[in-house]
C-alpha atoms as a PDB file:
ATOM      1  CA  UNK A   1     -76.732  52.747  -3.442  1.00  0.00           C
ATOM      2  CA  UNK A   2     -78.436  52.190  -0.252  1.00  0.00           C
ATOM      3  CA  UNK A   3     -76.898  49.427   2.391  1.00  0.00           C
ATOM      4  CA  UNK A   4     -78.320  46.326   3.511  1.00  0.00           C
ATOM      5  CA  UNK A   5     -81.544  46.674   5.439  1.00  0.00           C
ATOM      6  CA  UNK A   6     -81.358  46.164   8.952  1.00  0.00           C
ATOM      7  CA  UNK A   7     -83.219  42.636   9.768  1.00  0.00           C
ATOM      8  CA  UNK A   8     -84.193  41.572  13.400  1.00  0.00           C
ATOM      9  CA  UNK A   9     -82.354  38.960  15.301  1.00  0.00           C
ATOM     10  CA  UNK A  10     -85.684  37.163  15.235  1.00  0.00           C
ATOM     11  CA  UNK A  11     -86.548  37.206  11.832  1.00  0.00           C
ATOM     12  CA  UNK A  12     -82.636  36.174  10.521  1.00  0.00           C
ATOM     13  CA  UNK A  13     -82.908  32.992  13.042  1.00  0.00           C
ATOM     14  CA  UNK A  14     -86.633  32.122  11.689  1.00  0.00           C
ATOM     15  CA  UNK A  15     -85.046  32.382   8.027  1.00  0.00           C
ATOM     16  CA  UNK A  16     -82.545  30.086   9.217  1.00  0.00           C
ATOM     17  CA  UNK A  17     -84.915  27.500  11.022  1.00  0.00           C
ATOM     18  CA  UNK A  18     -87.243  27.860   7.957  1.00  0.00           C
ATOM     19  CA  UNK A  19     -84.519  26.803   5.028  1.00  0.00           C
ATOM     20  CA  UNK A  20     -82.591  24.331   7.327  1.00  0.00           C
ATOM     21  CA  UNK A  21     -86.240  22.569   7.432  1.00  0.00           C
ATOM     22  CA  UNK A  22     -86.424  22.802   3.587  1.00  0.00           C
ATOM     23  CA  UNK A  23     -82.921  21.666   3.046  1.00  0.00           C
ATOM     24  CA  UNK A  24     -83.670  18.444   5.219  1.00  0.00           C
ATOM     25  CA  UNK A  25     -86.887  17.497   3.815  1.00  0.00           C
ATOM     26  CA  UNK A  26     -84.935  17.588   0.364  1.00  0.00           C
ATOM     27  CA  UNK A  27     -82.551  15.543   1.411  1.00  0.00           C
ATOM     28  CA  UNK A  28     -85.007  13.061   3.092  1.00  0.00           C
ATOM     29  CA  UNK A  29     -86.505  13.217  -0.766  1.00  0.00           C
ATOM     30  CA  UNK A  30     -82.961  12.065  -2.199  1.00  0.00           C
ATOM     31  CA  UNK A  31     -83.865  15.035  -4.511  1.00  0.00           C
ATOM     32  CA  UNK A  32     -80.972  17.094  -6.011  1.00  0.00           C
ATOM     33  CA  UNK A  33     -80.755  21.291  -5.432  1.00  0.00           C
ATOM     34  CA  UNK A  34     -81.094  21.211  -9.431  1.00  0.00           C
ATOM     35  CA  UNK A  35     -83.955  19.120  -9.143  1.00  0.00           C
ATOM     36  CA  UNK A  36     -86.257  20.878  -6.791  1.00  0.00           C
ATOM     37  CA  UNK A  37     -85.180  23.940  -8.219  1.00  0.00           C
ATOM     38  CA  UNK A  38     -86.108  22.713 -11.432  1.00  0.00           C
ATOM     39  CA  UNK A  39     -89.525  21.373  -9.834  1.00  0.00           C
ATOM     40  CA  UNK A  40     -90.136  25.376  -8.256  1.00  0.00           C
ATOM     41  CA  UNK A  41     -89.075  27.347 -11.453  1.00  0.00           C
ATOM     42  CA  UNK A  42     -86.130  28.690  -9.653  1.00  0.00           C
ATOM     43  CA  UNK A  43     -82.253  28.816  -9.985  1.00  0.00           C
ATOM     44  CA  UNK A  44     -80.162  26.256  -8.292  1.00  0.00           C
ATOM     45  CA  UNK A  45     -78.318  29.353  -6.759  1.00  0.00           C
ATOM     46  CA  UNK A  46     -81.523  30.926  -5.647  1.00  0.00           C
ATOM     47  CA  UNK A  47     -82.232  27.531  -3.838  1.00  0.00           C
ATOM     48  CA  UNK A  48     -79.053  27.828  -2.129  1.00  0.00           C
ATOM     49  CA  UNK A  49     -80.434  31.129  -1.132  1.00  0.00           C
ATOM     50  CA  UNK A  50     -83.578  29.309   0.165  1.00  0.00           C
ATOM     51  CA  UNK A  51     -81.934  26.835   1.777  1.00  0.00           C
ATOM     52  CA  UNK A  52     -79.384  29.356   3.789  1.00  0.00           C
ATOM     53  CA  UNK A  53     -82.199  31.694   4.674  1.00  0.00           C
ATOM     54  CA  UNK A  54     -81.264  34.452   2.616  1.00  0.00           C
ATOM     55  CA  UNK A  55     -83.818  37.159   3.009  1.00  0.00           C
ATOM     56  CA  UNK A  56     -83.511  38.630   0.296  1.00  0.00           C
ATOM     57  CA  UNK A  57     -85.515  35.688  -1.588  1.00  0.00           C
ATOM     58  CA  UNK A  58     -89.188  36.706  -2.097  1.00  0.00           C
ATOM     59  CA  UNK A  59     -91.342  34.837   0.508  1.00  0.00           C
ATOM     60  CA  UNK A  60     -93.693  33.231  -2.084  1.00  0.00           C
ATOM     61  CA  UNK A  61     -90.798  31.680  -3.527  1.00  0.00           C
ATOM     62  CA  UNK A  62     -89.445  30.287  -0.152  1.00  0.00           C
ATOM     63  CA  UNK A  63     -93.216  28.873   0.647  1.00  0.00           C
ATOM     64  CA  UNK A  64     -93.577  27.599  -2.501  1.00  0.00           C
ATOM     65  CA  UNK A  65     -90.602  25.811  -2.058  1.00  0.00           C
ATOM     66  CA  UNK A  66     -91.476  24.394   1.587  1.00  0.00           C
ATOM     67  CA  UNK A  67     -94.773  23.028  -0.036  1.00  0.00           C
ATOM     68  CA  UNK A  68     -93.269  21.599  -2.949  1.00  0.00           C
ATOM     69  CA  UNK A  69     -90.669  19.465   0.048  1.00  0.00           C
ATOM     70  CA  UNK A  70     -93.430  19.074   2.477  1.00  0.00           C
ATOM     71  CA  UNK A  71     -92.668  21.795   5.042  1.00  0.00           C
ATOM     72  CA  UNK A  72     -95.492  23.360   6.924  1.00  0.00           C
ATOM     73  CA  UNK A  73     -95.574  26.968   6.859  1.00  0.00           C
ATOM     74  CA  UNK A  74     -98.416  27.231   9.883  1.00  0.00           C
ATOM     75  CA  UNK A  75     -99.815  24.552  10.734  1.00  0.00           C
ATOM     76  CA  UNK A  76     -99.500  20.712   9.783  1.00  0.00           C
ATOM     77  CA  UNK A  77    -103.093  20.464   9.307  1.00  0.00           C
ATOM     78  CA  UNK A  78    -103.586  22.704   5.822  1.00  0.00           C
ATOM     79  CA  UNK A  79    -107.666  23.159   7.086  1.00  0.00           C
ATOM     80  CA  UNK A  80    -106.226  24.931  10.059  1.00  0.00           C
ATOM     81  CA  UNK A  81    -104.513  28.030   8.077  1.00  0.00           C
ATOM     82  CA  UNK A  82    -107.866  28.046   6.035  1.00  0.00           C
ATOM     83  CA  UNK A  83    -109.896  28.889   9.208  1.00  0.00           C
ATOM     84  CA  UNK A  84    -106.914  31.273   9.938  1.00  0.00           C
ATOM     85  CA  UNK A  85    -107.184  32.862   7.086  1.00  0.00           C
ATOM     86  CA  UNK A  86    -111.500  33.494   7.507  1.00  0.00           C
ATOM     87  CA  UNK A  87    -110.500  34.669  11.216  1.00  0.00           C
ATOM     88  CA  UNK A  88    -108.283  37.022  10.050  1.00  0.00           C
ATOM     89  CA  UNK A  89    -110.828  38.082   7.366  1.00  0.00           C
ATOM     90  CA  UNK A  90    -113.544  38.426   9.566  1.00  0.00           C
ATOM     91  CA  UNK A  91    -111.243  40.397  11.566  1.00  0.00           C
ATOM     92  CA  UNK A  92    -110.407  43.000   9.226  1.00  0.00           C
ATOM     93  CA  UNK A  93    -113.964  43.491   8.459  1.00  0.00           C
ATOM     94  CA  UNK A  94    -114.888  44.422  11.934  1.00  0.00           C
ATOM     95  CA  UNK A  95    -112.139  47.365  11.503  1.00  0.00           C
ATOM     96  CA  UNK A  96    -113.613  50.892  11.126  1.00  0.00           C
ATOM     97  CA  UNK A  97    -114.528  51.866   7.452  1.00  0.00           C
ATOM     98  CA  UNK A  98    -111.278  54.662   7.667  1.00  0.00           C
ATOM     99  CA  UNK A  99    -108.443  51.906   8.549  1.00  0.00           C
ATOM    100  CA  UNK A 100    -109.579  49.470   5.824  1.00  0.00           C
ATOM    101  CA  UNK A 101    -107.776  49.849   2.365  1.00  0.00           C
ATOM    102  CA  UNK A 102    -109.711  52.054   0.063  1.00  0.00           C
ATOM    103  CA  UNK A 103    -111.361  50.465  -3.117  1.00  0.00           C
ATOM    104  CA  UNK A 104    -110.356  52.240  -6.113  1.00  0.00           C
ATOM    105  CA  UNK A 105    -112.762  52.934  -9.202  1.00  0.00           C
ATOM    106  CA  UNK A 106    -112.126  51.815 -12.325  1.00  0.00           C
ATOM    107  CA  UNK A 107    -110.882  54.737 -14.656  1.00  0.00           C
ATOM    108  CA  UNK A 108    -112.289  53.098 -18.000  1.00  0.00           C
ATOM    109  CA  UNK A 109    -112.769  56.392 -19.659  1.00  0.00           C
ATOM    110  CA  UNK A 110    -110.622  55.905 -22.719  1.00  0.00           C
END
């Protein structure tokens, strides 16, 4: 079995930053670990996890939980990351035909 995989001093810290955040904004809700686990579908352990910035916890679970407390991911204004997310789009579709990711064809040829 393969070790650990090496993780940036950057990326451990943000982890950190990111589930301290989440842990406060619980707190500020008087809510429980059981109960905003309960509220995201998630173990109470794997909250722990969340809140200690574990990254080994899948990052839609760790957002979902900062929304679900009231933690912006990007920006506080949620119409911001939509415009981010059409930049970025726009973007990608300026990249040359070769660097975008292929579109497969449906094999429906039972």
């Amino acid at each position: 079995m393969p070790g650990p995989r090496p993780r940036s001093r950057y990326a451990i810290e943000a982890a950190q930053v990111l589930g301290t955040q989440i842990q406060a904004a619980r707190r500020e809700r008087r809510w429980s670990q059981k109960d905003l686990a309960g509220r995201a579908g998630i173990t109470t352990p794997t909250l722990r996890k969340v809140e200690q910035g574990d990254l080994g916890v899948a990052i839609g679970t760790v957002f979902e939980v900062a929304t679900l407390v009231g933690v912006p991911l990007f920006h506080e204004d949620r119409a911001r990351l939509a415009l981010d997310l059409d930049l970025v789009t726009a973007r990608s579709a300026l990249l040359p035909q070769r660097v975008r990711a292929p579109k497969r064809e449906v094999d429906d040829d039972f």
